[in-house]
PDB file of N, CA and C in Angstrom:
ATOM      1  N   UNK A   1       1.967  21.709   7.691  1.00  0.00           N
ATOM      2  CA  UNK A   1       0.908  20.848   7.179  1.00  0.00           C
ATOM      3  C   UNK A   1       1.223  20.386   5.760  1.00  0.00           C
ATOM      4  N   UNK A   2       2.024  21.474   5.258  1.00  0.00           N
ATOM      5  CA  UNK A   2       2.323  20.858   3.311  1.00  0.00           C
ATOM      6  C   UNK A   2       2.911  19.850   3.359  1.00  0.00           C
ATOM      7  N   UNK A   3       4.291  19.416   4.565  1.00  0.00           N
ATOM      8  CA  UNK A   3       5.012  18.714   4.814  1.00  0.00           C
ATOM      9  C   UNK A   3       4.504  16.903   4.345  1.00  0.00           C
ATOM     10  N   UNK A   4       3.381  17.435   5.596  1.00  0.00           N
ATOM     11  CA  UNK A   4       2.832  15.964   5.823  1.00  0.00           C
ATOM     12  C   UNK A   4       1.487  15.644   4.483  1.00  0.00           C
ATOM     13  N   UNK A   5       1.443  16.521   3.759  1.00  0.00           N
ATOM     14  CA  UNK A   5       0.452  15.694   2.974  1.00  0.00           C
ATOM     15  C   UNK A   5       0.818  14.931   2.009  1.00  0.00           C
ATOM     16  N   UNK A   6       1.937  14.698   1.528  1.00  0.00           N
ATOM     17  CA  UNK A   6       2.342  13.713   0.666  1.00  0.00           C
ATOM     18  C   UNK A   6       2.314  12.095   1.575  1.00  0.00           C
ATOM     19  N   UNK A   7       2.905  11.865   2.345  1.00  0.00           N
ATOM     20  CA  UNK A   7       2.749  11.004   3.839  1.00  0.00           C
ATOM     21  C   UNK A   7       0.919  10.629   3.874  1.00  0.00           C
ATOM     22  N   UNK A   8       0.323  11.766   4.248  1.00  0.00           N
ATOM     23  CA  UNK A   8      -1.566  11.425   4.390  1.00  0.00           C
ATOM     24  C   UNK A   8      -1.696  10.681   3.390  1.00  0.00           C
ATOM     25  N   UNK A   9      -1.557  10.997   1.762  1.00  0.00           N
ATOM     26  CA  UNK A   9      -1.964  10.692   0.562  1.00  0.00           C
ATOM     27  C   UNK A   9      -1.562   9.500   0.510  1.00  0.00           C
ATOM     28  N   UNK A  10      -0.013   8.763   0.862  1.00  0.00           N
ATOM     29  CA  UNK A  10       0.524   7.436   0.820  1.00  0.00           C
ATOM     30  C   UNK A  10      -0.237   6.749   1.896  1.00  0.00           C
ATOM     31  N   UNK A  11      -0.658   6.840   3.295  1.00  0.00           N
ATOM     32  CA  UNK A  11      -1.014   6.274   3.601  1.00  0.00           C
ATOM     33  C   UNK A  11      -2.515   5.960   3.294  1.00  0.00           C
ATOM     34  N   UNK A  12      -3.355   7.075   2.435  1.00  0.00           N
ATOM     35  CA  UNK A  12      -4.832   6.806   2.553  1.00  0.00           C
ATOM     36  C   UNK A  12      -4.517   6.072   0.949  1.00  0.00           C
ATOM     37  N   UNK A  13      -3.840   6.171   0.408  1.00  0.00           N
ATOM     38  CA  UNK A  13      -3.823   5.430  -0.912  1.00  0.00           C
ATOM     39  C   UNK A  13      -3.067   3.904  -0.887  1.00  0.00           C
ATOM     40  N   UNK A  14      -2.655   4.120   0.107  1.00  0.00           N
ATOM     41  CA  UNK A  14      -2.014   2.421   0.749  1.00  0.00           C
ATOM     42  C   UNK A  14      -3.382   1.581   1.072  1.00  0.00           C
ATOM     43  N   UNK A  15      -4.093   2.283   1.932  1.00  0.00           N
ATOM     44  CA  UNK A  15      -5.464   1.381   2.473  1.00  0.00           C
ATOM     45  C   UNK A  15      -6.367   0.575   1.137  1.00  0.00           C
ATOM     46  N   UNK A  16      -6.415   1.856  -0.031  1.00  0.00           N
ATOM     47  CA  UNK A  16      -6.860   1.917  -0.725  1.00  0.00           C
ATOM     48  C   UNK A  16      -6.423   0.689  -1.926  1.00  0.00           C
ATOM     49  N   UNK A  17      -5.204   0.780  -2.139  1.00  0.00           N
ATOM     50  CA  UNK A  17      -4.639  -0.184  -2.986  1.00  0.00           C
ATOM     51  C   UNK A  17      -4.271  -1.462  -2.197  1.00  0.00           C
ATOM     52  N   UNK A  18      -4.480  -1.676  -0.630  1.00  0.00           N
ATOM     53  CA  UNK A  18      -4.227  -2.677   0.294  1.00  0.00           C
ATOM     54  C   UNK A  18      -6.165  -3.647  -0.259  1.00  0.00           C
ATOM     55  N   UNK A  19      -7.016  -2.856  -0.122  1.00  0.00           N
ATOM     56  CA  UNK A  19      -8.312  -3.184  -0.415  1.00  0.00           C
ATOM     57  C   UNK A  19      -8.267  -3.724  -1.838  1.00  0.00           C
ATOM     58  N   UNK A  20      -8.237  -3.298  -2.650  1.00  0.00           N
ATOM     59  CA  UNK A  20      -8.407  -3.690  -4.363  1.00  0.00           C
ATOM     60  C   UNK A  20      -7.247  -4.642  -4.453  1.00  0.00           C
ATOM     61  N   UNK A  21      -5.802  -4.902  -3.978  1.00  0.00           N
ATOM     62  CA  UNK A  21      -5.587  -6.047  -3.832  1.00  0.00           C
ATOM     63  C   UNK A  21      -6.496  -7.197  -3.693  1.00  0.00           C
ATOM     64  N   UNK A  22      -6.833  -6.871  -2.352  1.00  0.00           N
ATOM     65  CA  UNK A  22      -7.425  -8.406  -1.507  1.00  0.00           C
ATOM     66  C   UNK A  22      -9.083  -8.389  -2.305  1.00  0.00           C
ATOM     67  N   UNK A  23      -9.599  -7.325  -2.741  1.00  0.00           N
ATOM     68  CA  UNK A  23     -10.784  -7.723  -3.986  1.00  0.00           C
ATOM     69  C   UNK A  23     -10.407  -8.573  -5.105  1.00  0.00           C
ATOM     70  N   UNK A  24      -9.130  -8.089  -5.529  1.00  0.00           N
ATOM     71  CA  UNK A  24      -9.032  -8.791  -6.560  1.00  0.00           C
ATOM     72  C   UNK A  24      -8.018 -10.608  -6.550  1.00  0.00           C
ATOM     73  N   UNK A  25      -7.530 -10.383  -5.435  1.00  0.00           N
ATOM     74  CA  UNK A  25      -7.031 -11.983  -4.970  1.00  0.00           C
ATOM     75  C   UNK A  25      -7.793 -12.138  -3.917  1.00  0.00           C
ATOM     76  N   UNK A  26      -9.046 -12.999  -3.876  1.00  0.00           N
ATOM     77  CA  UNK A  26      -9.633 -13.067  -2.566  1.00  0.00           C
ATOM     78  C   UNK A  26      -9.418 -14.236  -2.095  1.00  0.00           C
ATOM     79  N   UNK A  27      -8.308 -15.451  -2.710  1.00  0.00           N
ATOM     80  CA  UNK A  27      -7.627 -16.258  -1.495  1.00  0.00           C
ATOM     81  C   UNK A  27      -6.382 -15.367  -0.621  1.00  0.00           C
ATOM     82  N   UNK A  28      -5.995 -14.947  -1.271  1.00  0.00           N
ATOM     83  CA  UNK A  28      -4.782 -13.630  -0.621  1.00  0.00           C
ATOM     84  C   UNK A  28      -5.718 -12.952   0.608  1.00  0.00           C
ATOM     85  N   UNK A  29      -6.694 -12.337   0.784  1.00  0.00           N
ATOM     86  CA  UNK A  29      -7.699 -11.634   1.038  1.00  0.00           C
ATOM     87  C   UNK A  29      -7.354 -11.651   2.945  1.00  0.00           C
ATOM     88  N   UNK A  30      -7.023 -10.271   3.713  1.00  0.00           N
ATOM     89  CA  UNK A  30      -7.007 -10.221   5.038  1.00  0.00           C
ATOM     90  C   UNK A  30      -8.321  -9.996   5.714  1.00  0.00           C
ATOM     91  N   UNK A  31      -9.360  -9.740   4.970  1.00  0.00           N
ATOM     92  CA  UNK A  31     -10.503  -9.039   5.070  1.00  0.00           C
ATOM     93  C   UNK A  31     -10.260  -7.332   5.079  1.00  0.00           C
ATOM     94  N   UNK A  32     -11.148  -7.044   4.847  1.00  0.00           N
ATOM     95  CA  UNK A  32     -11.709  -5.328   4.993  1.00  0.00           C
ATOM     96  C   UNK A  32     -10.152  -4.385   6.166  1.00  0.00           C
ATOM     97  N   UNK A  33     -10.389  -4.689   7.716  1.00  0.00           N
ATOM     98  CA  UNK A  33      -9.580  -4.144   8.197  1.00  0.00           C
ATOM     99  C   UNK A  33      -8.245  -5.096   7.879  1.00  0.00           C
ATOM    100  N   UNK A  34      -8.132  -6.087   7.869  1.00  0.00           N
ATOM    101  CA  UNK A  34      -6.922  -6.634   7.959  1.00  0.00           C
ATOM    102  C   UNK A  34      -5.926  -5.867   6.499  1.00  0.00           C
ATOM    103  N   UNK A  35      -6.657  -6.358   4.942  1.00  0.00           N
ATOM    104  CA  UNK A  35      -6.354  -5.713   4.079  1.00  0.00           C
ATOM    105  C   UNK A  35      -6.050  -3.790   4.120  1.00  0.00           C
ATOM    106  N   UNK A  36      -6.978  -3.122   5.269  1.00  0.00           N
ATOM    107  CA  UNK A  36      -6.223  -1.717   5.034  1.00  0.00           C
ATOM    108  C   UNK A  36      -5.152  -1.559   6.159  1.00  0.00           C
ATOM    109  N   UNK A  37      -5.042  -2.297   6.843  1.00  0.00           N
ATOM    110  CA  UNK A  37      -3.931  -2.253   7.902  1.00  0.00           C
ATOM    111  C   UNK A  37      -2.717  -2.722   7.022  1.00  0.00           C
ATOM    112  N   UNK A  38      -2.445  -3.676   6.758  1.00  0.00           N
ATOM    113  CA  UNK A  38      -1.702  -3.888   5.514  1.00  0.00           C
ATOM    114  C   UNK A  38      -1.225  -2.814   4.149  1.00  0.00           C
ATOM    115  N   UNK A  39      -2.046  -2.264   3.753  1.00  0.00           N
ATOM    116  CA  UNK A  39      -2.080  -1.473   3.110  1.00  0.00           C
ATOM    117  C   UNK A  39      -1.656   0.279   3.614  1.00  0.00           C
ATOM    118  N   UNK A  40      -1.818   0.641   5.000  1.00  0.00           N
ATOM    119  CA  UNK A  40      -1.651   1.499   5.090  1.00  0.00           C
ATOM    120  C   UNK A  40       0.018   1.650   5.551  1.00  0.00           C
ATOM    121  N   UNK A  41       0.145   0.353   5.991  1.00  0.00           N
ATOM    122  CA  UNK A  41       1.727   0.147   6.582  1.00  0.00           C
ATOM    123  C   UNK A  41       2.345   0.445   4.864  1.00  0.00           C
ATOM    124  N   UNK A  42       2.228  -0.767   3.960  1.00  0.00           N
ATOM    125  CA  UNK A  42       2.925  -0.591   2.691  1.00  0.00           C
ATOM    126  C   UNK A  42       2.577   0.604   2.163  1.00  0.00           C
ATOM    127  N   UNK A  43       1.673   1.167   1.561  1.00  0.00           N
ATOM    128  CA  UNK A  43       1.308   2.514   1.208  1.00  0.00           C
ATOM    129  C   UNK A  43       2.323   3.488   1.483  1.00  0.00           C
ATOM    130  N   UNK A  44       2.701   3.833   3.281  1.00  0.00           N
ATOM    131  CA  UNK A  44       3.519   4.891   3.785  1.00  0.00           C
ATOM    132  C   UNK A  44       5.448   4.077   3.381  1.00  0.00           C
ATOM    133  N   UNK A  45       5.322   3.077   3.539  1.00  0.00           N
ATOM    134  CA  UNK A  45       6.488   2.165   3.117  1.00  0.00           C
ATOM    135  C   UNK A  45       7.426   2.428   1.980  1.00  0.00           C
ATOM    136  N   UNK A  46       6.210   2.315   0.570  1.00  0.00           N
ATOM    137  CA  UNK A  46       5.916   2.457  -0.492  1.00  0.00           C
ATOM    138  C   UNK A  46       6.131   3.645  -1.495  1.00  0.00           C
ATOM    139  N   UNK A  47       5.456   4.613  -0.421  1.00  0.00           N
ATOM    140  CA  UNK A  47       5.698   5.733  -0.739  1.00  0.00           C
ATOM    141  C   UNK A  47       7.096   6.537  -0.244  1.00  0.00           C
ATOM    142  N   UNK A  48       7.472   6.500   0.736  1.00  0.00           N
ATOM    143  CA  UNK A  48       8.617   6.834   1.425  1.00  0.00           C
ATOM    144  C   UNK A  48      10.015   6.053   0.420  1.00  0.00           C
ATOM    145  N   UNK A  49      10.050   5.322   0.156  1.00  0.00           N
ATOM    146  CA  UNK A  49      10.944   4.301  -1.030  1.00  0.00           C
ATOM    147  C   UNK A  49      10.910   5.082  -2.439  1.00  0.00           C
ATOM    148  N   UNK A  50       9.737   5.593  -3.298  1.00  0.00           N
ATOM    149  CA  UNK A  50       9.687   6.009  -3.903  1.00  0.00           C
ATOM    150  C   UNK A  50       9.894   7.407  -4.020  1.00  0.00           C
ATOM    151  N   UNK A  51       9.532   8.686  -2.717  1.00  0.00           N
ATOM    152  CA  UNK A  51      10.516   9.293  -2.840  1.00  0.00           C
ATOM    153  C   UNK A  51      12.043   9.566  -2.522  1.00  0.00           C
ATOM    154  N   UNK A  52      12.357   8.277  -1.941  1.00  0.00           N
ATOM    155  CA  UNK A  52      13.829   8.264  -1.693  1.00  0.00           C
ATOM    156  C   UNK A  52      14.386   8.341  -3.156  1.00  0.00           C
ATOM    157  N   UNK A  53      14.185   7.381  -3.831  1.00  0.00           N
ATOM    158  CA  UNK A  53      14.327   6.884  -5.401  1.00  0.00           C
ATOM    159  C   UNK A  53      14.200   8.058  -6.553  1.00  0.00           C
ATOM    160  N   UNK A  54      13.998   9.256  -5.917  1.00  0.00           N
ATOM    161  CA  UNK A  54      13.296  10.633  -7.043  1.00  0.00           C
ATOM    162  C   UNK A  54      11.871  10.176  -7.480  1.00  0.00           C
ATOM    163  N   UNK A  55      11.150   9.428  -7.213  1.00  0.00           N
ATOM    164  CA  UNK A  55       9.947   9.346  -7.979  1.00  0.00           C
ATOM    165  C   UNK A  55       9.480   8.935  -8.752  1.00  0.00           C
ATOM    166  N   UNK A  56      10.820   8.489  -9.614  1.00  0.00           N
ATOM    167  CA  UNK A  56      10.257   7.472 -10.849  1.00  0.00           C
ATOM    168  C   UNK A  56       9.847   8.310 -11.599  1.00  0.00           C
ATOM    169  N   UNK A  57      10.463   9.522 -11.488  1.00  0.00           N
ATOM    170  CA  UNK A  57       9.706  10.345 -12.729  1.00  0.00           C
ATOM    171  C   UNK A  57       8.291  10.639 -12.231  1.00  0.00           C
ATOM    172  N   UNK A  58       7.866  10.456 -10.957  1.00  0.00           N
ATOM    173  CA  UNK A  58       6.027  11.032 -11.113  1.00  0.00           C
ATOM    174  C   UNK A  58       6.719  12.200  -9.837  1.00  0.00           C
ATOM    175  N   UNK A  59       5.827  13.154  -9.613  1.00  0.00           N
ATOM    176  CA  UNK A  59       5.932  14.006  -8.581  1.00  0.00           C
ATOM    177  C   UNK A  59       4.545  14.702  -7.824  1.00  0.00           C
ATOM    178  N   UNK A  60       5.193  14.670  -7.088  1.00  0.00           N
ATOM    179  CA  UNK A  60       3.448  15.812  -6.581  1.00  0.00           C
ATOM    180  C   UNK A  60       2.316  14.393  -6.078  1.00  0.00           C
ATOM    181  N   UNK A  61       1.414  14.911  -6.177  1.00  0.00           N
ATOM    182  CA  UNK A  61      -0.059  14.056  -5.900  1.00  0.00           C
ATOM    183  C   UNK A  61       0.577  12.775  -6.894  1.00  0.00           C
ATOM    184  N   UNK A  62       0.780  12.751  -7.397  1.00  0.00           N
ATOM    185  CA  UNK A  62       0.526  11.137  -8.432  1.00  0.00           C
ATOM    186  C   UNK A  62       1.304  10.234  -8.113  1.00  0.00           C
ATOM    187  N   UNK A  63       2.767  10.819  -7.157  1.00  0.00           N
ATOM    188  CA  UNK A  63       3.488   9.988  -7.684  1.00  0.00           C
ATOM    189  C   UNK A  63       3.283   9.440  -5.628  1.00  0.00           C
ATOM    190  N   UNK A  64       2.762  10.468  -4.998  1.00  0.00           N
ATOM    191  CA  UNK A  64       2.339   9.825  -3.627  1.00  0.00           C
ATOM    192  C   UNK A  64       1.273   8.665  -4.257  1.00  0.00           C
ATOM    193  N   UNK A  65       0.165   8.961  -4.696  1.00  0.00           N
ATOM    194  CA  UNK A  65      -0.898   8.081  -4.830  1.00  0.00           C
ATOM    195  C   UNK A  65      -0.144   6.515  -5.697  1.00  0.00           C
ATOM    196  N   UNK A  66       0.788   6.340  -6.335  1.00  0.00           N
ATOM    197  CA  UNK A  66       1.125   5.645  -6.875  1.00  0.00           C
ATOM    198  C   UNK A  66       1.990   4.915  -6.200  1.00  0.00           C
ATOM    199  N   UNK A  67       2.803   5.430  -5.247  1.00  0.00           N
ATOM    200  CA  UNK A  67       3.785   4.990  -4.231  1.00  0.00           C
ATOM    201  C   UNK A  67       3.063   4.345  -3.446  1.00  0.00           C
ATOM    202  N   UNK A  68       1.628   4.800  -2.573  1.00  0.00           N
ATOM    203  CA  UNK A  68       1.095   4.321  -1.664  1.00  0.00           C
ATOM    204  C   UNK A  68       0.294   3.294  -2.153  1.00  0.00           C
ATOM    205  N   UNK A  69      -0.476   2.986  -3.402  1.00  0.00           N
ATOM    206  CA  UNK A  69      -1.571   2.116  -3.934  1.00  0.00           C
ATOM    207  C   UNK A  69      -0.680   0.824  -3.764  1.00  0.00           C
ATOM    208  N   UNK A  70       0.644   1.182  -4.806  1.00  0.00           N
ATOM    209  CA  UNK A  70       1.268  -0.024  -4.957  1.00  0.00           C
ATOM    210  C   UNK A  70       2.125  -0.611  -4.100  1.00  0.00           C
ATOM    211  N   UNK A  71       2.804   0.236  -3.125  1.00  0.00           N
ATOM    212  CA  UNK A  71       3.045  -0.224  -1.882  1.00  0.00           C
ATOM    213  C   UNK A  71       1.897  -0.744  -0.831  1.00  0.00           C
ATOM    214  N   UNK A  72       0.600  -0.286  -0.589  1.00  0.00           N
ATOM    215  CA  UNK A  72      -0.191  -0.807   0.104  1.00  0.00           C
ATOM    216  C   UNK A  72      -0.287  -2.319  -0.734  1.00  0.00           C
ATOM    217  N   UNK A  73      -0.754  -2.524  -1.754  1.00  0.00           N
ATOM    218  CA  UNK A  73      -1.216  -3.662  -2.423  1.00  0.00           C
ATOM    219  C   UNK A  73      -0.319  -4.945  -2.281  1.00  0.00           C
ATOM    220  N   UNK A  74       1.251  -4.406  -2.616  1.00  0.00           N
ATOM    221  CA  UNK A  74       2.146  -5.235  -2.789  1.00  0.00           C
ATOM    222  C   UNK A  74       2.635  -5.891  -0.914  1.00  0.00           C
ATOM    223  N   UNK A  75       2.480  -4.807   0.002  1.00  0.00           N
ATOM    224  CA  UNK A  75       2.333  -5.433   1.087  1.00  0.00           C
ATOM    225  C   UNK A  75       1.015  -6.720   1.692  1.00  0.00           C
ATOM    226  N   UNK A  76       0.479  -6.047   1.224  1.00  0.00           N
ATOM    227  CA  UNK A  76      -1.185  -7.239   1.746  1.00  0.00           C
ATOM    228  C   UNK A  76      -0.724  -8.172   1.223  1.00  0.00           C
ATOM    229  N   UNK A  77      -0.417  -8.458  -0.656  1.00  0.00           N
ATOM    230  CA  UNK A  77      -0.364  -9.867  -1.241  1.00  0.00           C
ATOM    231  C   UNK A  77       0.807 -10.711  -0.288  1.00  0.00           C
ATOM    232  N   UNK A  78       1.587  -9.764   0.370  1.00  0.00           N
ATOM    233  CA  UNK A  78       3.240 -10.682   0.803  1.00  0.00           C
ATOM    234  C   UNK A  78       2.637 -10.626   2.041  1.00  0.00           C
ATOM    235  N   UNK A  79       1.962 -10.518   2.928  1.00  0.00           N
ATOM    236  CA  UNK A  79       1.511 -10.948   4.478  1.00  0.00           C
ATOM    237  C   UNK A  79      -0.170 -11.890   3.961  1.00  0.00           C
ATOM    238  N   UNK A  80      -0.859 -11.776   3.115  1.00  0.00           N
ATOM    239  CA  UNK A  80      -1.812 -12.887   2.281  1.00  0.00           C
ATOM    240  C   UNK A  80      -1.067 -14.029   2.001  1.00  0.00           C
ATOM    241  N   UNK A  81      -0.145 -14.313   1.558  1.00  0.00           N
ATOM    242  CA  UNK A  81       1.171 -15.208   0.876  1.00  0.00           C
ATOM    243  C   UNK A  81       1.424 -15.723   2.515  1.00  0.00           C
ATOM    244  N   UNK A  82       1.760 -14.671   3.129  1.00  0.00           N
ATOM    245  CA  UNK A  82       2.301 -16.010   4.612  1.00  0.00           C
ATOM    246  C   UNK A  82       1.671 -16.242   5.460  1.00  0.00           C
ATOM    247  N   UNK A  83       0.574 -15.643   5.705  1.00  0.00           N
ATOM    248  CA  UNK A  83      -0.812 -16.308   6.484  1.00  0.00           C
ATOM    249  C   UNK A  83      -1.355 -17.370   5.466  1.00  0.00           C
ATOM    250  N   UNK A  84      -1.683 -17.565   4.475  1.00  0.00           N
ATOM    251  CA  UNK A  84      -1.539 -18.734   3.508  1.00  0.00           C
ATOM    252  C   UNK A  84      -0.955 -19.951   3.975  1.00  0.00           C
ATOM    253  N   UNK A  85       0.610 -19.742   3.640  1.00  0.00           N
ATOM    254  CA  UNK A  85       1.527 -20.813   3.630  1.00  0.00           C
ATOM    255  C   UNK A  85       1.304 -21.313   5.532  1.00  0.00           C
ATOM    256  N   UNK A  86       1.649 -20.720   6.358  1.00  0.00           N
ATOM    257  CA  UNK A  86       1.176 -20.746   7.484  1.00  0.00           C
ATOM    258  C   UNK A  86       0.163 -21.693   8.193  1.00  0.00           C
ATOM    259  N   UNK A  87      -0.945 -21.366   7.359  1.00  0.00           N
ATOM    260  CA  UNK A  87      -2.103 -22.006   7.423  1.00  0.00           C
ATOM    261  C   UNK A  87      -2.155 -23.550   7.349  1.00  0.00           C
ATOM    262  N   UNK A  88      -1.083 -24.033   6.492  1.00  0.00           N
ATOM    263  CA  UNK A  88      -1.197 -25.269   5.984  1.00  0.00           C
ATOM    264  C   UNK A  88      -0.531 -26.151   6.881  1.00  0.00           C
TER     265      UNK A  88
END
């Protein structure tokens, strides 16, 4: 179970930073589920990259929650960006 909680934390902090993305760009915006589906994919993405990388110097809880926020977030804006362009 210790295994997998760094993994839980990226993905529930992916949803999390997938959401406050699309709050804070709401032409970007997938809605509610679309934005944490997005987010939970980048989050685990995100996080998995960052501990490949050593961490960037964060470890433990912070540096999952930081891996997953900004990987969730940075995924939504780049699938927001091509449902966008798409659109037109």
């Amino acid at each position: 179970m210790e295994a997998l909680m760094p993994i839980i934390i990226n993905l529930i902090s992916g949803a999390v930073g997938g959401n406050a993305a699309g709050a804070l760009l709401k032409n970007l915006s997938l809605g509610t589920v679309g934005n944490s589906i997005a987010g939970v994919l980048g989050g685990g993405l995100g996080g998995q990259l960052l501990s490949m990388l050593g961490g960037g110097g964060l470890d433990g809880i912070v540096g999952s929650l930081a891996g997953g926020g900004l990987g969730g977030g940075a995924l939504m804006v780049v699938v927001g960006l091509i449902k966008k362009m798409m659109s037109k």
